[in-house]
PDB file of N, CA and C in Angstrom:
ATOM      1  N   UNK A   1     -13.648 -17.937 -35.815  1.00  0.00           N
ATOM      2  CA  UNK A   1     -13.455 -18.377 -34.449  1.00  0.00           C
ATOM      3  C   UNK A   1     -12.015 -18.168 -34.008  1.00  0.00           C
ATOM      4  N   UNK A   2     -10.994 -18.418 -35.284  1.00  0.00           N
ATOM      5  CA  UNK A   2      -9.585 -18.114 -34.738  1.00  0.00           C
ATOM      6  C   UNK A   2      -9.354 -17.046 -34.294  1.00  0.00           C
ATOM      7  N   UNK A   3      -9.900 -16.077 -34.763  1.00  0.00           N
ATOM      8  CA  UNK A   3      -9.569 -14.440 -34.444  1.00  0.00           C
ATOM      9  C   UNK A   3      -9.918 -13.670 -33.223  1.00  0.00           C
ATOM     10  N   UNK A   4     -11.486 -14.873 -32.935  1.00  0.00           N
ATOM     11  CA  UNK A   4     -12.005 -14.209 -31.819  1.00  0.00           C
ATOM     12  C   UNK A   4     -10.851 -14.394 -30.656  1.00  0.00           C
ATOM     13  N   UNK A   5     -10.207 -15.681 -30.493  1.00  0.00           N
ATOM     14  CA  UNK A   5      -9.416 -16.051 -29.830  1.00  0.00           C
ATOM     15  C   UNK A   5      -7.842 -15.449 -29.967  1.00  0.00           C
ATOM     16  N   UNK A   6      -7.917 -14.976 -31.046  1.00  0.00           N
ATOM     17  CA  UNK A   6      -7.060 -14.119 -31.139  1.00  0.00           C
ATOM     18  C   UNK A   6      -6.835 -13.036 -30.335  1.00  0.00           C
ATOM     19  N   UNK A   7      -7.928 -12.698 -30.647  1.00  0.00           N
ATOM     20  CA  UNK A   7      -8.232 -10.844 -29.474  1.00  0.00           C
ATOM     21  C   UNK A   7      -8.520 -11.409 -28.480  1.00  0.00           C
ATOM     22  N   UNK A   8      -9.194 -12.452 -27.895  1.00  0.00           N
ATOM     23  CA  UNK A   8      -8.755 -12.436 -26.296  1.00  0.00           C
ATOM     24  C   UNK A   8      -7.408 -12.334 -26.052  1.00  0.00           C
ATOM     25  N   UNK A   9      -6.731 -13.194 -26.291  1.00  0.00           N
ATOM     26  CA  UNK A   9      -5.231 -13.621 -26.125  1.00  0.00           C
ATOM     27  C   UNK A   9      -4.507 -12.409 -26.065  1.00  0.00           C
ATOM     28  N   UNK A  10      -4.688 -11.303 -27.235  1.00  0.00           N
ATOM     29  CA  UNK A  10      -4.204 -10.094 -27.377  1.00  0.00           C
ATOM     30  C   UNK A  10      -4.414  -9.227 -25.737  1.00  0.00           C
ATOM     31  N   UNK A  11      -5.986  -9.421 -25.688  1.00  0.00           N
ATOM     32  CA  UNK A  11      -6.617  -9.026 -24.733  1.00  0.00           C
ATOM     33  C   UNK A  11      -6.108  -9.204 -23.109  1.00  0.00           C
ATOM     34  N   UNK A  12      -5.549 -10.728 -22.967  1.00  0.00           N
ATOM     35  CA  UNK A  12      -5.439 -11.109 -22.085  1.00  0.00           C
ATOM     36  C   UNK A  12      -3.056 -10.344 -21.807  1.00  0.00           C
ATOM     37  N   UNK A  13      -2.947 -10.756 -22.766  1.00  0.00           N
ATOM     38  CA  UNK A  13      -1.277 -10.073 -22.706  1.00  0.00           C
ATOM     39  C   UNK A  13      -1.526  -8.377 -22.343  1.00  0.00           C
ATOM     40  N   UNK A  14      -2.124  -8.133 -22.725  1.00  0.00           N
ATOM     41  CA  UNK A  14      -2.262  -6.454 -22.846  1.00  0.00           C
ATOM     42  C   UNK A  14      -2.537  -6.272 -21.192  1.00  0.00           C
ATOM     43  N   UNK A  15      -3.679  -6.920 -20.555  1.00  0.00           N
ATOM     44  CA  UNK A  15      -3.977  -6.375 -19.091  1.00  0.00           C
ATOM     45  C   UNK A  15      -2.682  -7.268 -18.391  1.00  0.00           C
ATOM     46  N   UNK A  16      -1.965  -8.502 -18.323  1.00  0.00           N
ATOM     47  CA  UNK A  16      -0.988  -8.520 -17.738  1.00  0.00           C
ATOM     48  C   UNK A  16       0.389  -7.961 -17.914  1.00  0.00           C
ATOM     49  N   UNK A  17       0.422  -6.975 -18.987  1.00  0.00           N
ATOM     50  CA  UNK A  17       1.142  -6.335 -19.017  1.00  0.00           C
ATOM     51  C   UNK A  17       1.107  -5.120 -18.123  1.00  0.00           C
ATOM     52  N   UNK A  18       0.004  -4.685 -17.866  1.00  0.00           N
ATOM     53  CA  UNK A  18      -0.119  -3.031 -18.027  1.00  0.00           C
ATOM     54  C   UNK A  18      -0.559  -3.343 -15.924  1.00  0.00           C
ATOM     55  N   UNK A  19      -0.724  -4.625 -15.353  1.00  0.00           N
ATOM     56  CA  UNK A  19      -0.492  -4.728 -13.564  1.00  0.00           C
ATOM     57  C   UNK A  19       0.821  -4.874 -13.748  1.00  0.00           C
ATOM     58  N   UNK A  20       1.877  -5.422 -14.850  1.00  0.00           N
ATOM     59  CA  UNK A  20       3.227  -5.482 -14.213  1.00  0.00           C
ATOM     60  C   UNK A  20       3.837  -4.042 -14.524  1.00  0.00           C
ATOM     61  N   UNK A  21       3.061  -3.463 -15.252  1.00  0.00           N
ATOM     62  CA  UNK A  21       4.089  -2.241 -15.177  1.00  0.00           C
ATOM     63  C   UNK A  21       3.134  -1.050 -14.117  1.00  0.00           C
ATOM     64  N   UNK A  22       2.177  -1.223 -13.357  1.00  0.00           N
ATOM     65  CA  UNK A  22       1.106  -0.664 -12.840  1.00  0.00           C
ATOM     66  C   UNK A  22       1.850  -1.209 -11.383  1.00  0.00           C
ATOM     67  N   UNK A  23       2.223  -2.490 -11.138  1.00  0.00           N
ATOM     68  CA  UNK A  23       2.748  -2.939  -9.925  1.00  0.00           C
ATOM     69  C   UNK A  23       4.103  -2.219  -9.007  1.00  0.00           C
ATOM     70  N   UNK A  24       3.967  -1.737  -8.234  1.00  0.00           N
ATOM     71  CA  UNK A  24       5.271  -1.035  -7.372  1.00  0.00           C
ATOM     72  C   UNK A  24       6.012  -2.111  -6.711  1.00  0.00           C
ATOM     73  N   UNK A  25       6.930  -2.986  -6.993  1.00  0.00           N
ATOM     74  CA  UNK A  25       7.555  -3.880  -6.079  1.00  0.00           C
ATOM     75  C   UNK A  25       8.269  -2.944  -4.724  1.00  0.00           C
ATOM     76  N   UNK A  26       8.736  -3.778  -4.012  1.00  0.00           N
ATOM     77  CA  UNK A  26       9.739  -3.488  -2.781  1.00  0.00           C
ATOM     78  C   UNK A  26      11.052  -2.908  -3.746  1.00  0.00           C
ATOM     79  N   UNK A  27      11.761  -3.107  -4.119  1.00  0.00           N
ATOM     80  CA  UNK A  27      12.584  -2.494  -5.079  1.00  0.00           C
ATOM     81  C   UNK A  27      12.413  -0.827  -5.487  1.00  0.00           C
ATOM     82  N   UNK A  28      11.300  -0.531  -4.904  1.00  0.00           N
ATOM     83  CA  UNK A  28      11.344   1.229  -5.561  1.00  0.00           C
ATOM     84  C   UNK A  28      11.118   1.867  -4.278  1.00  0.00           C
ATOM     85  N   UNK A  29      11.083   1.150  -3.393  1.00  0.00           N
ATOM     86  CA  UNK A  29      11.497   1.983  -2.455  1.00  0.00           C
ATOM     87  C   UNK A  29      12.799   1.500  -1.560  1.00  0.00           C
ATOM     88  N   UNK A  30      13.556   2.734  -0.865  1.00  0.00           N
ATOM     89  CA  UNK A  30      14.426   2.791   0.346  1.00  0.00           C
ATOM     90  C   UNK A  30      14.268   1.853   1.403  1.00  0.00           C
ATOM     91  N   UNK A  31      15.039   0.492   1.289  1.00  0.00           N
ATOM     92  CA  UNK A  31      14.632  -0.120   2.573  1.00  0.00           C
ATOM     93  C   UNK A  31      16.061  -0.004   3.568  1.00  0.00           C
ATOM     94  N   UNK A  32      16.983   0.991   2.962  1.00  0.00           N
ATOM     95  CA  UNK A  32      17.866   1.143   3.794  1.00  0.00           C
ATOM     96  C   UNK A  32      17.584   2.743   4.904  1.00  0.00           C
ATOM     97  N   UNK A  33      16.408   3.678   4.617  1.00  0.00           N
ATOM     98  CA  UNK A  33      15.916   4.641   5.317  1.00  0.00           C
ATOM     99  C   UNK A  33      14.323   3.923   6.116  1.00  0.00           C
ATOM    100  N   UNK A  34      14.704   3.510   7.387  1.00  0.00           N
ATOM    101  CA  UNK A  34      13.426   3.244   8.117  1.00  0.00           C
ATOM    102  C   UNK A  34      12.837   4.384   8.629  1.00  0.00           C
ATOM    103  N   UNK A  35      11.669   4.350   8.331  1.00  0.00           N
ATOM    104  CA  UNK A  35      10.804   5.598   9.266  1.00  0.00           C
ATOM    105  C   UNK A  35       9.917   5.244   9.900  1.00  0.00           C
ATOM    106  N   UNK A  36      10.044   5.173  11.202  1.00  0.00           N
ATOM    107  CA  UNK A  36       9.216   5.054  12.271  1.00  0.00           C
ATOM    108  C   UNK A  36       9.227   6.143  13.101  1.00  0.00           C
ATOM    109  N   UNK A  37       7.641   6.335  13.034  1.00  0.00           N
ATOM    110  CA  UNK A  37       7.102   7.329  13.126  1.00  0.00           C
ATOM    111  C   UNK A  37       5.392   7.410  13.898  1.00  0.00           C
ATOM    112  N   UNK A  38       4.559   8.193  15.257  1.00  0.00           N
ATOM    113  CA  UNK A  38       3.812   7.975  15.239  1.00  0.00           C
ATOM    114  C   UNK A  38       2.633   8.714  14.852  1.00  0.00           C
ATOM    115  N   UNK A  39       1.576   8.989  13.819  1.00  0.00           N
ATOM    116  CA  UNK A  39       0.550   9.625  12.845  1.00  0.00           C
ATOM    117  C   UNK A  39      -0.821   9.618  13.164  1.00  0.00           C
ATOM    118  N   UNK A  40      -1.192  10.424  12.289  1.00  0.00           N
ATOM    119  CA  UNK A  40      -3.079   9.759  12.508  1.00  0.00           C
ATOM    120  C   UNK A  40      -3.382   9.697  10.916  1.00  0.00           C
ATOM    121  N   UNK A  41      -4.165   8.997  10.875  1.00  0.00           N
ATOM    122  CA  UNK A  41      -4.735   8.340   9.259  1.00  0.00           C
ATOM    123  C   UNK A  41      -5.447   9.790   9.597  1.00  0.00           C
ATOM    124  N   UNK A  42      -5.482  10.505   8.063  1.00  0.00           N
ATOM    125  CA  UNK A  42      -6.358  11.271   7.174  1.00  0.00           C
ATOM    126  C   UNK A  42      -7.150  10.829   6.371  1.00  0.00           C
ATOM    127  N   UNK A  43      -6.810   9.951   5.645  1.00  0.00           N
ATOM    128  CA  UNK A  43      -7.660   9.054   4.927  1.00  0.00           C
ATOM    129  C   UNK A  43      -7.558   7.717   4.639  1.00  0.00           C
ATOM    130  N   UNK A  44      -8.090   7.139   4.123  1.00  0.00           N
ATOM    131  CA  UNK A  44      -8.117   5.096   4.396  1.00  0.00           C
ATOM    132  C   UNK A  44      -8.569   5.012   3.063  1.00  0.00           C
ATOM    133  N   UNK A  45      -8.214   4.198   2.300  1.00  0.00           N
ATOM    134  CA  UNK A  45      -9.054   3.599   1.096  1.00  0.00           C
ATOM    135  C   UNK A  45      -8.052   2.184   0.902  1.00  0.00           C
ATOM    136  N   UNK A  46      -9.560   1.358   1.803  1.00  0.00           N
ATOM    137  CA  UNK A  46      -9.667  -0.135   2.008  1.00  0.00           C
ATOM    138  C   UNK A  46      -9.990  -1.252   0.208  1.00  0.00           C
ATOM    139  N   UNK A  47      -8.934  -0.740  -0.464  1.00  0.00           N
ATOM    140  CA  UNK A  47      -9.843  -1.666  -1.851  1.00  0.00           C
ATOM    141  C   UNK A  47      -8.254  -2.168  -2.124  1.00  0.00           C
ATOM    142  N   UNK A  48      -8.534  -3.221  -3.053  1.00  0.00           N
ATOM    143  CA  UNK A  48      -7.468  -3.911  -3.897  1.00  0.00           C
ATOM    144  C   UNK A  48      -6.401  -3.182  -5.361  1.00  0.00           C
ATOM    145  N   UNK A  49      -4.979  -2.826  -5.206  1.00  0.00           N
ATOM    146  CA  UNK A  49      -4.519  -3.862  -5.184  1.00  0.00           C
ATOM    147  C   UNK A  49      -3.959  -3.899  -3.820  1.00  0.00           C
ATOM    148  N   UNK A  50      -3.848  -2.863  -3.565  1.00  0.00           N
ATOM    149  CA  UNK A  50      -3.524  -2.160  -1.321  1.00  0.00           C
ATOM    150  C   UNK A  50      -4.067  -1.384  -1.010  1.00  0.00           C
ATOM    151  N   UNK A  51      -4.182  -1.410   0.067  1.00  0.00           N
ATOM    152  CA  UNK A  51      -4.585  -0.349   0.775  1.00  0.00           C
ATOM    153  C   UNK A  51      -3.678   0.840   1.380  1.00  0.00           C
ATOM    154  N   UNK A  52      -4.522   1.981   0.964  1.00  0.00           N
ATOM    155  CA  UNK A  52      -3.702   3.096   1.113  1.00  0.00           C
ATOM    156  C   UNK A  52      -4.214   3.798   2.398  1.00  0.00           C
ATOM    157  N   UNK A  53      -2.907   4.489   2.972  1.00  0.00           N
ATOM    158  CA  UNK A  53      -2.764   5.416   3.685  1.00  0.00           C
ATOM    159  C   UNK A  53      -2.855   6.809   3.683  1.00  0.00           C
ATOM    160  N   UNK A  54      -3.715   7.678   3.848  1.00  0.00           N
ATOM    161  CA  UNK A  54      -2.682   9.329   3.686  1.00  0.00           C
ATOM    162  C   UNK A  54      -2.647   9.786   5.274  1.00  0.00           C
ATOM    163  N   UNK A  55      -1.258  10.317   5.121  1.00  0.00           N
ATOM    164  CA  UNK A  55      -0.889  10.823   6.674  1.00  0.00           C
ATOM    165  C   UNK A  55       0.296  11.326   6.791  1.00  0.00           C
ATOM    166  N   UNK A  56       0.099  12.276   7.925  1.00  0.00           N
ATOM    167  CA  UNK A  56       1.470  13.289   7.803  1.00  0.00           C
ATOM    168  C   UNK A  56       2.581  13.098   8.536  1.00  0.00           C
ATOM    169  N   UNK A  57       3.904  12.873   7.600  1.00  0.00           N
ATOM    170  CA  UNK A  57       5.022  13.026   8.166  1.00  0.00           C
ATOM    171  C   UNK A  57       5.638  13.920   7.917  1.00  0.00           C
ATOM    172  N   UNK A  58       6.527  14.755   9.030  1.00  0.00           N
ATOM    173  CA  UNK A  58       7.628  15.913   9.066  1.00  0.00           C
ATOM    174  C   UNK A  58       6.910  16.976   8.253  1.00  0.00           C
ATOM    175  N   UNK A  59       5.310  17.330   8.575  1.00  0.00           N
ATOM    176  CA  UNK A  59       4.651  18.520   8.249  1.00  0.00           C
ATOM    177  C   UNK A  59       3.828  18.476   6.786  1.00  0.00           C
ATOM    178  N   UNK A  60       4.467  17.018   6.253  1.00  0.00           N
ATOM    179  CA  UNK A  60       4.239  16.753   4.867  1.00  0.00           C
ATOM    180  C   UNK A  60       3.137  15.764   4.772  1.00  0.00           C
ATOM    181  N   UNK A  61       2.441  15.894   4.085  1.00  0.00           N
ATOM    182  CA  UNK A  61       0.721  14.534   2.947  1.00  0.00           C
ATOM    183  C   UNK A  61       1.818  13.698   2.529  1.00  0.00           C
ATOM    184  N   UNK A  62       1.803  12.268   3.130  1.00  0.00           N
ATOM    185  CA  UNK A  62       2.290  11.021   2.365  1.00  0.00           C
ATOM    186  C   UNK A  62       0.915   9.797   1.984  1.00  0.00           C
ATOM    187  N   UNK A  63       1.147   9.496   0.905  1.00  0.00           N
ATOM    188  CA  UNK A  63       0.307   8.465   0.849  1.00  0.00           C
ATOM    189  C   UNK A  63       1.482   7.127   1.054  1.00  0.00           C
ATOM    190  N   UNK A  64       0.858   5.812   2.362  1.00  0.00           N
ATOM    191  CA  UNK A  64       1.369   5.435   2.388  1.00  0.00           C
ATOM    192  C   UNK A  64       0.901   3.948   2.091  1.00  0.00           C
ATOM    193  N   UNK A  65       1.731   3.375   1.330  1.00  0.00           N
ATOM    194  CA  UNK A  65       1.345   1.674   0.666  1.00  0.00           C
ATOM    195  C   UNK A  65       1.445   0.707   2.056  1.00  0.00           C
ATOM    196  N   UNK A  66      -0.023   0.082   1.971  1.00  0.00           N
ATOM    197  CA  UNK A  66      -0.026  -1.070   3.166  1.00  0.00           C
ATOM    198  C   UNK A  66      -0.289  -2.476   2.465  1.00  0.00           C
ATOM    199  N   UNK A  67      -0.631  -3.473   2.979  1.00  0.00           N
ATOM    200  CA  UNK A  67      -1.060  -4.454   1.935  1.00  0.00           C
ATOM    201  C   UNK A  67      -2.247  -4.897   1.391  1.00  0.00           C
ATOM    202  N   UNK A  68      -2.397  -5.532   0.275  1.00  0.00           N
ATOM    203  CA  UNK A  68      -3.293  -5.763   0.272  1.00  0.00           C
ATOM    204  C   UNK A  68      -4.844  -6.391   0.663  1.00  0.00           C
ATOM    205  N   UNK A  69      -5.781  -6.434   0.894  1.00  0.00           N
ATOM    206  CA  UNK A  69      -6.866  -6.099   1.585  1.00  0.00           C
ATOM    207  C   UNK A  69      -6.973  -7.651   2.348  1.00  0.00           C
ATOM    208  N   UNK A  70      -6.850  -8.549   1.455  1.00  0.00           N
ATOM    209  CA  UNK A  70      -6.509  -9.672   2.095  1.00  0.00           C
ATOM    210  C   UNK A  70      -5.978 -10.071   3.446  1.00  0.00           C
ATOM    211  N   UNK A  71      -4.332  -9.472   2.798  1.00  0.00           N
ATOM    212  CA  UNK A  71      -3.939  -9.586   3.979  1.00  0.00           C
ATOM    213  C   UNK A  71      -4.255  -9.267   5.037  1.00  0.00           C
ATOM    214  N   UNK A  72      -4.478  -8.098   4.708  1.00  0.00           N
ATOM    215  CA  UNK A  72      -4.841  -7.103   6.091  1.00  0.00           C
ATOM    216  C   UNK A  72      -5.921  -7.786   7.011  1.00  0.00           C
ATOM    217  N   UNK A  73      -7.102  -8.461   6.355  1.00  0.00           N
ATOM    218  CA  UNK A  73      -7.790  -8.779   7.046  1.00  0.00           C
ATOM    219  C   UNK A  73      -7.525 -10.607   7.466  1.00  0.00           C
ATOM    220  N   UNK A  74      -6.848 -11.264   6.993  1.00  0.00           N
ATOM    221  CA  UNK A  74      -5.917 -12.267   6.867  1.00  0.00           C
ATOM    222  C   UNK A  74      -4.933 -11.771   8.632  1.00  0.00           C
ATOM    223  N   UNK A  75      -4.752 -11.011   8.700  1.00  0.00           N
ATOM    224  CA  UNK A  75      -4.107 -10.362   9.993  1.00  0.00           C
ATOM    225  C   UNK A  75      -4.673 -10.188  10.882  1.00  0.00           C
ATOM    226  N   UNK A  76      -5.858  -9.627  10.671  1.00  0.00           N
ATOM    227  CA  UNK A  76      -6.716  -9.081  11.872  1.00  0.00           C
ATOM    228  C   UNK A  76      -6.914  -7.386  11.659  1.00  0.00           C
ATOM    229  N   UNK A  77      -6.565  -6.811  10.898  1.00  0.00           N
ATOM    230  CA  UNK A  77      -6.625  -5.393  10.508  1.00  0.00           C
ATOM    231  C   UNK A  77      -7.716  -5.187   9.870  1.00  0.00           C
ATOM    232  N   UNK A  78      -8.945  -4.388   9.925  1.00  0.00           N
ATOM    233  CA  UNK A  78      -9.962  -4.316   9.561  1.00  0.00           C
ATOM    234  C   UNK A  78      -9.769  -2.627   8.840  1.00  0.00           C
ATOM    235  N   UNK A  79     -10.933  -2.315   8.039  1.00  0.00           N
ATOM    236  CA  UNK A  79     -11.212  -1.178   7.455  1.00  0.00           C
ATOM    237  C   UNK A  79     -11.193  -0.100   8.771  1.00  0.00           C
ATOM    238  N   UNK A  80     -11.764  -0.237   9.738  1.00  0.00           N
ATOM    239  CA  UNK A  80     -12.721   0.202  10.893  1.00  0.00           C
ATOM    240  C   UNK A  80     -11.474   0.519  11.362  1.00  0.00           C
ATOM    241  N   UNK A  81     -10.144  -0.111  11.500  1.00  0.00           N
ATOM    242  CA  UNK A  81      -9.288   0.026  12.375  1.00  0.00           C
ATOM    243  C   UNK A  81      -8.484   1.190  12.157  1.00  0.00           C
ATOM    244  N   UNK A  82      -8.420   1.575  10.918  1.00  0.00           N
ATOM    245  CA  UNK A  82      -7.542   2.403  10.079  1.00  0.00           C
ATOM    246  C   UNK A  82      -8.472   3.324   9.718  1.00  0.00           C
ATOM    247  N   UNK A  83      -9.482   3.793  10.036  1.00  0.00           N
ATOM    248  CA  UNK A  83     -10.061   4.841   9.879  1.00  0.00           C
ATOM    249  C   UNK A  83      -9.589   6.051   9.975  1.00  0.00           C
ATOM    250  N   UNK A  84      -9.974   7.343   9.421  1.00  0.00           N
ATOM    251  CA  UNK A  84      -9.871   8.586   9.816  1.00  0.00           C
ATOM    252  C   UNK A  84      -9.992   9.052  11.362  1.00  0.00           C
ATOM    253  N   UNK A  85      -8.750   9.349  11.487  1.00  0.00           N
ATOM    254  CA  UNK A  85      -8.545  10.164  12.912  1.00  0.00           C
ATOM    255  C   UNK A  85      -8.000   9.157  13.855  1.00  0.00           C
ATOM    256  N   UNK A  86      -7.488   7.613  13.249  1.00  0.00           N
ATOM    257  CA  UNK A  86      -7.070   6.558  13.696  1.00  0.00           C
ATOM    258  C   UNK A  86      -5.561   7.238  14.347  1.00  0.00           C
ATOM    259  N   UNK A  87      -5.045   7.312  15.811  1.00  0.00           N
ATOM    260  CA  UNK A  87      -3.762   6.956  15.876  1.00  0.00           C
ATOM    261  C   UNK A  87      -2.854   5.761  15.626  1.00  0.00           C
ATOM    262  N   UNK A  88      -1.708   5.786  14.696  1.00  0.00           N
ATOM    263  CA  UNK A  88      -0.913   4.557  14.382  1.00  0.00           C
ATOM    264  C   UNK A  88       0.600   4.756  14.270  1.00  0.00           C
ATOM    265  N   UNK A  89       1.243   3.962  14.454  1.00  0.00           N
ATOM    266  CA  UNK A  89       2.701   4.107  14.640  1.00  0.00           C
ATOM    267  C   UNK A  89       2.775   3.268  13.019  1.00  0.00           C
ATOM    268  N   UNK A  90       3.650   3.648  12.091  1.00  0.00           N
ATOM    269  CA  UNK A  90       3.890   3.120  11.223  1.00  0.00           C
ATOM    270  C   UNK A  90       5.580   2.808  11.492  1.00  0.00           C
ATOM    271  N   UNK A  91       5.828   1.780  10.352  1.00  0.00           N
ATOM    272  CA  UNK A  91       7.324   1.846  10.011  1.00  0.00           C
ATOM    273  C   UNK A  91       7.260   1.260   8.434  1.00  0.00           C
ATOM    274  N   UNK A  92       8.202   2.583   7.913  1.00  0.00           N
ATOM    275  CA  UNK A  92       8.014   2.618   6.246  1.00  0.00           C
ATOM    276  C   UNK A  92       8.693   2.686   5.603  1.00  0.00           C
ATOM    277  N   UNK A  93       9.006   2.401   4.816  1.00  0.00           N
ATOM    278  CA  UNK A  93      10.281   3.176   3.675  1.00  0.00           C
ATOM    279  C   UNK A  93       9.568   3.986   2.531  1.00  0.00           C
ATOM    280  N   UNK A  94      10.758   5.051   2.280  1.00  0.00           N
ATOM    281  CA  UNK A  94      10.420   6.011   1.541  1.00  0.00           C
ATOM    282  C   UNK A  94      10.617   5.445   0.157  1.00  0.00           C
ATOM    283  N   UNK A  95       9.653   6.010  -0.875  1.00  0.00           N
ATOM    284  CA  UNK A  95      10.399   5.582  -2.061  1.00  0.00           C
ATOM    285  C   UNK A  95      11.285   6.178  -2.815  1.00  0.00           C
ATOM    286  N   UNK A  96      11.806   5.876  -3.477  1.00  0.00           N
ATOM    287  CA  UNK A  96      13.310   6.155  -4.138  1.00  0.00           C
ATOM    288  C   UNK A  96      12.990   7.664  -4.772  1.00  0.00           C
ATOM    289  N   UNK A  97      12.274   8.004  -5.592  1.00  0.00           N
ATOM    290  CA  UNK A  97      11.786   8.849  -6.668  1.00  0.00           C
ATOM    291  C   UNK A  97      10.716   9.453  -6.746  1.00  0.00           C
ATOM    292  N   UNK A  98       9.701   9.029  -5.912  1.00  0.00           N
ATOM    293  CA  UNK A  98       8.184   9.917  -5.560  1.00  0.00           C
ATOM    294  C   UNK A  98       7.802  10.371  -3.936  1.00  0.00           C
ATOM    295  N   UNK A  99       8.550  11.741  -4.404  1.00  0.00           N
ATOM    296  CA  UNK A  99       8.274  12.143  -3.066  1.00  0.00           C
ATOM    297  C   UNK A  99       6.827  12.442  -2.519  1.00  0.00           C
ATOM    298  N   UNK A 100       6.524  11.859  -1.392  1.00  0.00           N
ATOM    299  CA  UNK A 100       5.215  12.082  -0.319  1.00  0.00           C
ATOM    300  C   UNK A 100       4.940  10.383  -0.765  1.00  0.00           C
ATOM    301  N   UNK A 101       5.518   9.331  -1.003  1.00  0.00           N
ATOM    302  CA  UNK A 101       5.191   7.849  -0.857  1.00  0.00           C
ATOM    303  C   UNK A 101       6.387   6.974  -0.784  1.00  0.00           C
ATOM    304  N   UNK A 102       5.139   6.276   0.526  1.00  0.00           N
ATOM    305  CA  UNK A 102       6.246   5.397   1.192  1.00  0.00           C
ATOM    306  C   UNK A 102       5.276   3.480   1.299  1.00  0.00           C
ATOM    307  N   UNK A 103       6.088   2.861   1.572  1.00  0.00           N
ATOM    308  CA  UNK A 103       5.552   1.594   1.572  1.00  0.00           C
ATOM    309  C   UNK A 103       6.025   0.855   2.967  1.00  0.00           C
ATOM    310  N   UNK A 104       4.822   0.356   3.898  1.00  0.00           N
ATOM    311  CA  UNK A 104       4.461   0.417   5.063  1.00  0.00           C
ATOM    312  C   UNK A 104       5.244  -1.166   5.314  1.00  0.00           C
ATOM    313  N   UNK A 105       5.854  -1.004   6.371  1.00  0.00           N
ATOM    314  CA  UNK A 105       6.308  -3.027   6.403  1.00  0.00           C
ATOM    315  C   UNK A 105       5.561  -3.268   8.289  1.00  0.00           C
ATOM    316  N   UNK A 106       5.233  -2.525   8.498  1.00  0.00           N
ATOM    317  CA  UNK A 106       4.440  -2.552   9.549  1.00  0.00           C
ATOM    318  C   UNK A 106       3.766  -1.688  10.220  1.00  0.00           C
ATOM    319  N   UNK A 107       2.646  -1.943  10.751  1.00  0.00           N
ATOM    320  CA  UNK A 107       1.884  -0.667  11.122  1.00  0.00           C
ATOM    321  C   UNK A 107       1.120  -1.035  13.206  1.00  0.00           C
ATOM    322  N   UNK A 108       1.297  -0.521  14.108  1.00  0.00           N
ATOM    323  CA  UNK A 108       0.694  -0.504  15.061  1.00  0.00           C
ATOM    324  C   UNK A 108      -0.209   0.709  15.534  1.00  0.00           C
ATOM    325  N   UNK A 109      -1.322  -0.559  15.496  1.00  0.00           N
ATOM    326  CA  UNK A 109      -3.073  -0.166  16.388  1.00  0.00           C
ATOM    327  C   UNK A 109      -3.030  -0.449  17.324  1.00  0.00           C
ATOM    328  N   UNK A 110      -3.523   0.676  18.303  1.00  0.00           N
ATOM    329  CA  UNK A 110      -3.857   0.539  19.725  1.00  0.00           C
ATOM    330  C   UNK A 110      -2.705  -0.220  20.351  1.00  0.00           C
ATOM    331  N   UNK A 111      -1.334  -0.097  20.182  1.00  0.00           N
ATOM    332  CA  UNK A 111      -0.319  -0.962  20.585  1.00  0.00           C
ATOM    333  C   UNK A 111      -0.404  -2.356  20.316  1.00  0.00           C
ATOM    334  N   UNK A 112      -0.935  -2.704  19.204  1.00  0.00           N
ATOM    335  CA  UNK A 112      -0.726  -3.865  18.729  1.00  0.00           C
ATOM    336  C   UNK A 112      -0.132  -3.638  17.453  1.00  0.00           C
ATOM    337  N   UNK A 113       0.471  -4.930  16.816  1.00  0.00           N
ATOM    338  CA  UNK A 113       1.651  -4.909  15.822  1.00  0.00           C
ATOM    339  C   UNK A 113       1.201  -5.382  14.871  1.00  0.00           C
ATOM    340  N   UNK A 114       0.994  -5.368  13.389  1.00  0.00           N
ATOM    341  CA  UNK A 114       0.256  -6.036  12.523  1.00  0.00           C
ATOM    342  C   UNK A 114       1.664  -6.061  11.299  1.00  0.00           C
ATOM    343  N   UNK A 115       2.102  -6.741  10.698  1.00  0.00           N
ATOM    344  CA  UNK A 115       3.496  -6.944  10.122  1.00  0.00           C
ATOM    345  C   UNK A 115       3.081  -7.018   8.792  1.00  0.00           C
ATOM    346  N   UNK A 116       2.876  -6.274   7.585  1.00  0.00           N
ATOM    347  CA  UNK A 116       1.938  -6.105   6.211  1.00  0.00           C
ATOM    348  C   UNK A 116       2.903  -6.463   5.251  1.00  0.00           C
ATOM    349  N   UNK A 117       4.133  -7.314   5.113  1.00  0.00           N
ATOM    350  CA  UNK A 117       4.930  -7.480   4.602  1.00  0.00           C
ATOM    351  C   UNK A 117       4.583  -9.133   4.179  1.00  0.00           C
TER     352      UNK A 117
END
């Protein structure tokens, strides 16, 4: 019985290890380069741990980090809203070291303001 509890425990350190090193804080990206900018979603994928963006800035595919799904809908931001072919004004920072991703601190629909921070 000790052992079984053993390997959970093992079990359980191992997966909180591997979201903190899987996790992107605010820290890896540029919050001293703002980019605001206005786009159209290419693609949407509404799942946990965020929701992602792809969409083109300055001719270039960025995937861009929004929050997580919660929030979003915690806001009023729905899947539906951010759809493909969606116009949106983002404002983002680039990240430090992976170019074509950026992490979103706000995003406006239909001239409304949704603050994902």
């Amino acid at each position: 019985m000790k052992s079984i509890k053993n390997i959970y425990f093992a079990l359980a350190v191992l997966l909180c290890a591997s979201f903190t090193v899987l996790h992107h804080g605010w820290a890896d990206y540029d919050q001293t380069k703002p980019q605001d900018f206005t786009t159209t979603i290419e693609e949407s994928i509404y799942e946990n741990p965020h929701v992602l963006a792809k969409v083109k800035y300055n001719k270039e595919m960025y995937t861009v980090f929004l929050a997580p799904t919660s929030r979003m809908t915690d806001r009023g931001l729905t899947s539906d809203m951010i759809k493909k072919g969606t116009s949106v004004r983002l404002v983002a920072y680039p990240h430090k070291t992976e170019k074509g991703e950026m992490r979103a601190e706000r995003i406006f629909v239909d001239g409304k303001k949704f603050e994902l921070r």
